[in-house]
C-alpha atoms as a PDB file:
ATOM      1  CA  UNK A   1      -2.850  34.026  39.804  1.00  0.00           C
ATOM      2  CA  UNK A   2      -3.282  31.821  42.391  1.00  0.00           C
ATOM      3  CA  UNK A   3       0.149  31.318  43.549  1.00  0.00           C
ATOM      4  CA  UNK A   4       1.969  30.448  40.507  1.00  0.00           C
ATOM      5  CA  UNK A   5       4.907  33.258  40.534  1.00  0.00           C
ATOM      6  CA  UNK A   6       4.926  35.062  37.361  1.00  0.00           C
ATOM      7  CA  UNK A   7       9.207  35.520  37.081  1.00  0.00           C
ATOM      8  CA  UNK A   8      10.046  31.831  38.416  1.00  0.00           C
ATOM      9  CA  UNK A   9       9.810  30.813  41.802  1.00  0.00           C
ATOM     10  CA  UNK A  10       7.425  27.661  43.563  1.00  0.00           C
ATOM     11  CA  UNK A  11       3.935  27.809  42.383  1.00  0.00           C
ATOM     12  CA  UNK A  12       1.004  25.767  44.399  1.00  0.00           C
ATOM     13  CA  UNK A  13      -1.449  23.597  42.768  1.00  0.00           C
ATOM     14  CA  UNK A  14      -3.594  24.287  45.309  1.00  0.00           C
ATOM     15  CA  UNK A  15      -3.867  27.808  44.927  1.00  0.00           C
ATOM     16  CA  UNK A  16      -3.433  27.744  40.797  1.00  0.00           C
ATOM     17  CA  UNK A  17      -6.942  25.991  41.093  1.00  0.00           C
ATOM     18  CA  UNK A  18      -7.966  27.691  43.576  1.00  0.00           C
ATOM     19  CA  UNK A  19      -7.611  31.112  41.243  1.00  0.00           C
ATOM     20  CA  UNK A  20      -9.073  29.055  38.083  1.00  0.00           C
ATOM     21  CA  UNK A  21     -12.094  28.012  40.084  1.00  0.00           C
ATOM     22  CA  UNK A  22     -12.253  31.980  41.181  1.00  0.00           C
ATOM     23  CA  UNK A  23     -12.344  33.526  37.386  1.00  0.00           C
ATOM     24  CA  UNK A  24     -15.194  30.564  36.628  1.00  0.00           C
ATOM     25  CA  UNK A  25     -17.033  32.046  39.441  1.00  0.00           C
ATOM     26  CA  UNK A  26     -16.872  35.373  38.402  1.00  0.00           C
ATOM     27  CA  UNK A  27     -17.777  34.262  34.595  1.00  0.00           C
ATOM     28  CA  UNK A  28     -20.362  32.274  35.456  1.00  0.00           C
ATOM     29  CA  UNK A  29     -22.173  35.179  37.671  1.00  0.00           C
ATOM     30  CA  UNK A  30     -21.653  37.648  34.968  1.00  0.00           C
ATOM     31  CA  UNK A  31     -23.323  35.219  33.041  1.00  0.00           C
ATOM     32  CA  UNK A  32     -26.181  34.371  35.097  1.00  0.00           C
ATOM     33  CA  UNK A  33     -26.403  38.516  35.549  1.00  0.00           C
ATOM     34  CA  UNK A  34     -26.956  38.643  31.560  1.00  0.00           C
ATOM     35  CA  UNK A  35     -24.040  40.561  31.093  1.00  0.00           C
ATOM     36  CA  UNK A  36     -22.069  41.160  27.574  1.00  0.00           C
ATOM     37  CA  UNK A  37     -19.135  39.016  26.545  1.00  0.00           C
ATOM     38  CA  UNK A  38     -17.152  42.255  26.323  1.00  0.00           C
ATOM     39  CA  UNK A  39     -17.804  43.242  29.937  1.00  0.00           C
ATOM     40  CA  UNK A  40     -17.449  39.584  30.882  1.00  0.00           C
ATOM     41  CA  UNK A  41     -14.161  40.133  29.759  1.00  0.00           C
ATOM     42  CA  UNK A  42     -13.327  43.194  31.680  1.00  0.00           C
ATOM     43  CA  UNK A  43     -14.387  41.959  34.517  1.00  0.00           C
ATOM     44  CA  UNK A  44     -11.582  39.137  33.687  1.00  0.00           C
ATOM     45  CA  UNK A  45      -8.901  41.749  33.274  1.00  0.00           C
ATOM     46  CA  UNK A  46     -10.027  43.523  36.166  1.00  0.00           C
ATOM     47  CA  UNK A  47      -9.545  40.775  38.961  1.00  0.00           C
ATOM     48  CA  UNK A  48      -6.612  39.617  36.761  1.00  0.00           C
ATOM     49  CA  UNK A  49      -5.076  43.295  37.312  1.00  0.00           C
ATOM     50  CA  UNK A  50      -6.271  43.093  41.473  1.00  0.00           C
ATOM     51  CA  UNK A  51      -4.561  40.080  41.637  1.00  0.00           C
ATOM     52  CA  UNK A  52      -1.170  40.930  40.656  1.00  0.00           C
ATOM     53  CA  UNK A  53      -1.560  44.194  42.320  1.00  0.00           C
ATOM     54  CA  UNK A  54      -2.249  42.539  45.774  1.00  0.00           C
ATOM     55  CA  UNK A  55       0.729  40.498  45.042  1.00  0.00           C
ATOM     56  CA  UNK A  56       3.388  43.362  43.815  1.00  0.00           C
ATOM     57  CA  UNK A  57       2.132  45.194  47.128  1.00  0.00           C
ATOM     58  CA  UNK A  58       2.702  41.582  49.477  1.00  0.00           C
ATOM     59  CA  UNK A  59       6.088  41.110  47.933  1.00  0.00           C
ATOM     60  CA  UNK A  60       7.049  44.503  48.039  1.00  0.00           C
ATOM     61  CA  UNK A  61       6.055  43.986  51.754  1.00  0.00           C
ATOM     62  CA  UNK A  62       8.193  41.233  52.658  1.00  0.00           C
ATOM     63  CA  UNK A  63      10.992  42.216  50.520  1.00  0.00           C
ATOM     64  CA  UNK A  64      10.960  45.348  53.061  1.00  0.00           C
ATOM     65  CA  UNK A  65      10.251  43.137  55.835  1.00  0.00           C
ATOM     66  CA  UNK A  66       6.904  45.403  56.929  1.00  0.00           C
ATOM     67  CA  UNK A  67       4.768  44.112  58.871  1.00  0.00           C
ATOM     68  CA  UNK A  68       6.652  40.912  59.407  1.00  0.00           C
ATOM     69  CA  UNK A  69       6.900  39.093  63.054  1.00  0.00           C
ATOM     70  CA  UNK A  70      10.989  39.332  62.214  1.00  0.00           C
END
């Protein structure tokens, strides 16, 4: 998450932060909500899921070269 590539590749520091400082967000609002540890949690999984989702569906993107300038 964050731009560090699961199978290999360049990861960014920038953006591995930038994804660490986004779960402590979320964590720390569930928190501050009052919710469970168990549905802090899912929450977790949940954006951990989006995440790799949104970049399957970019890579499968480029790989295809849709909606590329080229």
């Amino acid at each position: 998450m964050g731009g560090t590539a699961l199978y290999g590749g360049v990861g960014r520091l920038w953006g591995s932060l930038a994804g660490a400082l986004l779960l402590t967000m979320v964590i720390n609002g569930l928190v501050v909500l009052g919710l469970g540890y168990f549905w802090q949690q899912v929450a977790v999984g949940v954006v951990i899921v989006l995440a790799v989702m949104l970049y399957a569906v970019t890579g499968l993107r480029q790989s295809r070269g849709v909606g590329g300038m080229g």
